[in-house]
Protein backbone atom coordinates (compact mmCIF):
# COMPACT_ATOMS: atom_id res chain seq x y z
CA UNK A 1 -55.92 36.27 0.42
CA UNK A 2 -56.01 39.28 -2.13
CA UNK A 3 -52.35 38.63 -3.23
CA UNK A 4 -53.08 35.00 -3.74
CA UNK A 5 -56.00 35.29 -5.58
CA UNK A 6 -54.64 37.94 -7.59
CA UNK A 7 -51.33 36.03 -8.10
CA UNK A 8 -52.86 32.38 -8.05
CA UNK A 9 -56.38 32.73 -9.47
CA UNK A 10 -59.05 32.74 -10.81
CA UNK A 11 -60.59 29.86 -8.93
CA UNK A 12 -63.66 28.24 -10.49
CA UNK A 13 -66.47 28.06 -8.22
CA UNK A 14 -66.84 24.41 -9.53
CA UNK A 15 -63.52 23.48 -8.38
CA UNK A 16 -63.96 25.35 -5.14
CA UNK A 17 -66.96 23.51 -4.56
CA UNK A 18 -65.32 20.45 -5.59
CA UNK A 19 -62.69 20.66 -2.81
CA UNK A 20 -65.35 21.86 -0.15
CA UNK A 21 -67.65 19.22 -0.80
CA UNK A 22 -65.13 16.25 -0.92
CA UNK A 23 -61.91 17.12 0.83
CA UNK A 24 -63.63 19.62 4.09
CA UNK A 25 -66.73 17.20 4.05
CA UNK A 26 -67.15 14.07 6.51
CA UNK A 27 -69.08 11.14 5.12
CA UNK A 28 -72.29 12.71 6.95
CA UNK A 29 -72.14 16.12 5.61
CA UNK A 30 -70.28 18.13 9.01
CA UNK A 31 -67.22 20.13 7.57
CA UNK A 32 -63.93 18.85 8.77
CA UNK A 33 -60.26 19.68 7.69
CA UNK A 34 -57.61 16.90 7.98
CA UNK A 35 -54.84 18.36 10.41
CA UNK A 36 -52.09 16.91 8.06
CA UNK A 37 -53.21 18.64 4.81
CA UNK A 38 -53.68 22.18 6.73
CA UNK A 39 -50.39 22.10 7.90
CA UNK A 40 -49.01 21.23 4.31
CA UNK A 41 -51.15 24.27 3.04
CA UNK A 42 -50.61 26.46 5.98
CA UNK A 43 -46.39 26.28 5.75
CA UNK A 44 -46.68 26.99 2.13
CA UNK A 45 -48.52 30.00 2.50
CA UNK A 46 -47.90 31.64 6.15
CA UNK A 47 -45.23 34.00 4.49
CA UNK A 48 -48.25 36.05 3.17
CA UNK A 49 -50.80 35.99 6.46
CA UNK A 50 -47.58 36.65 8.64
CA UNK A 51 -48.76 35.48 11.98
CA UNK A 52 -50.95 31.98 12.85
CA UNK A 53 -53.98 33.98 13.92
CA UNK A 54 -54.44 35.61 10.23
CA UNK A 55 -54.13 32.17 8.48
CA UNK A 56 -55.97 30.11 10.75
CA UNK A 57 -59.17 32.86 10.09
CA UNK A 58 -59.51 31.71 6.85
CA UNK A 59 -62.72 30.15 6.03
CA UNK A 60 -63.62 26.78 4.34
CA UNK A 61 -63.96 28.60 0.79
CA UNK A 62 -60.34 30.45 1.11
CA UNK A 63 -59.39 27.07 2.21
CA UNK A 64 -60.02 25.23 -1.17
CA UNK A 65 -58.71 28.38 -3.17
CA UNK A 66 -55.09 27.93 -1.35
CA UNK A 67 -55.47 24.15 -1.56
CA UNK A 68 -56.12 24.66 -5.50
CA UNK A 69 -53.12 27.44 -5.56
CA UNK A 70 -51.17 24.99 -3.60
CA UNK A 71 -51.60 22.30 -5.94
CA UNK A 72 -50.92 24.58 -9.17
CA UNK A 73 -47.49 25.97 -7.41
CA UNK A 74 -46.20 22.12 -6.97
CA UNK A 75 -47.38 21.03 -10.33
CA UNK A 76 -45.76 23.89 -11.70
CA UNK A 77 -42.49 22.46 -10.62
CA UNK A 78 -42.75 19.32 -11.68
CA UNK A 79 -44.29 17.33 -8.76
CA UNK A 80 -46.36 14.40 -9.43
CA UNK A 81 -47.30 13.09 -6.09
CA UNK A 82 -47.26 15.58 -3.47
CA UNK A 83 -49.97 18.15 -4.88
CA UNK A 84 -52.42 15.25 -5.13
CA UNK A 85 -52.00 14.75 -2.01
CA UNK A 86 -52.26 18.23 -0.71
CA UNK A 87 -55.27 18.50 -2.61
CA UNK A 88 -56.80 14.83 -2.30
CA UNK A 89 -58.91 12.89 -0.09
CA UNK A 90 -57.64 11.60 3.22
CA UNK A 91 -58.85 7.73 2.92
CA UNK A 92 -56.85 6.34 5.77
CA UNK A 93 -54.20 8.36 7.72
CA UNK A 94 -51.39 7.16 9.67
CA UNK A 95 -48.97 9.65 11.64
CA UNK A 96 -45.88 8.43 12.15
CA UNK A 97 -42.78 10.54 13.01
CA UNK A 98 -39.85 8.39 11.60
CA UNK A 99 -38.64 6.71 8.02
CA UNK A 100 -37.12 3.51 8.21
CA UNK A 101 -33.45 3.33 7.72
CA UNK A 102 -33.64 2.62 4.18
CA UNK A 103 -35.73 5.93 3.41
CA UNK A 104 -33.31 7.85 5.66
CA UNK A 105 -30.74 6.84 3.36
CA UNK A 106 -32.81 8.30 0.11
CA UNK A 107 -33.57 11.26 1.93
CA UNK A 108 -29.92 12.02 2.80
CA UNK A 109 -28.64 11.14 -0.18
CA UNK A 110 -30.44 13.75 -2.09
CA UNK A 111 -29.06 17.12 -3.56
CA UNK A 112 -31.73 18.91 -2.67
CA UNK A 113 -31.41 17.91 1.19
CA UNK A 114 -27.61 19.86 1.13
CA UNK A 115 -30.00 23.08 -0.06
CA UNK A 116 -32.57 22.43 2.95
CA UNK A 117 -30.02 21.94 5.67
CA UNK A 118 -28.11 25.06 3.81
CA UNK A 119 -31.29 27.19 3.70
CA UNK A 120 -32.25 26.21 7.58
CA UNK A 121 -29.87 24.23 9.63
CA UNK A 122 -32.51 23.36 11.97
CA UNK A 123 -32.86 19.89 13.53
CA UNK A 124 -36.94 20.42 13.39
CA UNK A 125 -36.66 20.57 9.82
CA UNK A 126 -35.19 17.74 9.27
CA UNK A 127 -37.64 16.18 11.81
CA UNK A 128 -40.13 17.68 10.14
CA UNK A 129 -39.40 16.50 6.78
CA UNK A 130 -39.30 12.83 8.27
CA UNK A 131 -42.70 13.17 9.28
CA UNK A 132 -44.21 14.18 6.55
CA UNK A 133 -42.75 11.46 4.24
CA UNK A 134 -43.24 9.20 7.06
CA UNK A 135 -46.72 9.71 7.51
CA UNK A 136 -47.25 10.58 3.63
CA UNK A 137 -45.64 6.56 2.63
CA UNK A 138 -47.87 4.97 5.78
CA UNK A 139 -51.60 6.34 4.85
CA UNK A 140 -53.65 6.24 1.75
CA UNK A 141 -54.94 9.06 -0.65
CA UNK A 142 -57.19 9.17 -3.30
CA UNK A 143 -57.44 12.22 -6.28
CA UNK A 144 -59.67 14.99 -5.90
CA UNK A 145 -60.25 16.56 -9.32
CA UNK A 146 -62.52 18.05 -11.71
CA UNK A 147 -61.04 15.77 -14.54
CA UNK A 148 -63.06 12.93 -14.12
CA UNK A 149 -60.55 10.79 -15.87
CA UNK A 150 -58.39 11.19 -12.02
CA UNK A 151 -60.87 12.14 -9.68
CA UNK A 152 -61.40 9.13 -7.18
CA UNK A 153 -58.20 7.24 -8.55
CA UNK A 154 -56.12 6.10 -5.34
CA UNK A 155 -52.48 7.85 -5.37
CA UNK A 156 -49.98 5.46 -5.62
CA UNK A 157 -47.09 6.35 -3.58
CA UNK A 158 -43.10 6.11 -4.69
CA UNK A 159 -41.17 6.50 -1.51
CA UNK A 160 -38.01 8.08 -3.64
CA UNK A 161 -40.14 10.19 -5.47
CA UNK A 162 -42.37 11.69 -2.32
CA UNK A 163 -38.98 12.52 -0.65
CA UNK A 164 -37.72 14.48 -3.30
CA UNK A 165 -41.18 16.68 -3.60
CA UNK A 166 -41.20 17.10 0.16
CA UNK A 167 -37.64 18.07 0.35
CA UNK A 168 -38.39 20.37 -2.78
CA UNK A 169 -41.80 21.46 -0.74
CA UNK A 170 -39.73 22.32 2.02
CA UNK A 171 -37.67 24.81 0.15
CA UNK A 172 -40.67 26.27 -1.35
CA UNK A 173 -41.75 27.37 2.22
């Protein structure tokens, strides 16, 4: 976490506490963390714990610092969806495993999927990258943010857009 920090940071403690309170809080106060979202977080960042049992030691404040790095990295390149969503609340989540044909097509169609099947050639990958924009385009999210002018907004999800940030997110990991 010392890396990050010192790479990624400073973290306010009101943003911290932002995250903690909203995103790793259940409407009746007991901490929770929304499997999805971890997962996100965890890939991005498991190339500096090195092993599952380092990163999954992390406590709920560490959390919300590599939930705020995570969301600095993505907008640093651009994104516009995705780190809203890494970083937002969870109001209605729906896994699903597989796009529809039409989002298949988007998804292969794309530049940047050449680089990811380059960089991997891994049929859980690609799996994996179907899921996530799968799920992502079937549940709902809402902003978490200490700009009042977007906290609480509901994310409005553009299936070519979310594709090209997850295949981009992908690449970052």
């Amino acid at each position: 976490m010392d890396t990050i920090e010192s790479q990624y940071g400073p973290f306010s403690k009101e943003e911290i506490d932002l995250y903690v309170k909203t995103v790793m809080t259940d409407s009746n106060g007991n901490p929770i963390i929304n499997g999805f979202q971890k997962g996100i977080v965890f890939n991005m960042f498991f190339k500096y714990f090195r092993d599952v049992q380092s990163i999954n030691a992390i406590n709920r404040i560490e959390f919300a610092e590599l939930i705020i790095t995570a969301k600095r990295i993505l907008v640093s390149k651009n994104m516009k969806i995705l780190p809203y969503i890494i970083g937002g609340k969870v109001d209605k989540f729906v896994t699903r495993k597989n796009v529809n044909k039409r989002e298949l097509m988007m998804i292969e169609a794309s530049p940047t999927y050449a680089k990811v099947i380059e960089k991997y050639q891994d049929q859980d990958i690609i799996k994996y990258i179907r899921s996530i924009v799968a799920t992502i385009i079937s549940s709902d999210f809402s902003v978490i943010d200490i700009d009042p002018e977007l906290h609480g907004k509901r994310i409005d999800i553009v299936p070519a857009i979310i594709i090209e940030e997850v295949l981009v997110y992908v690449l970052l990991c």
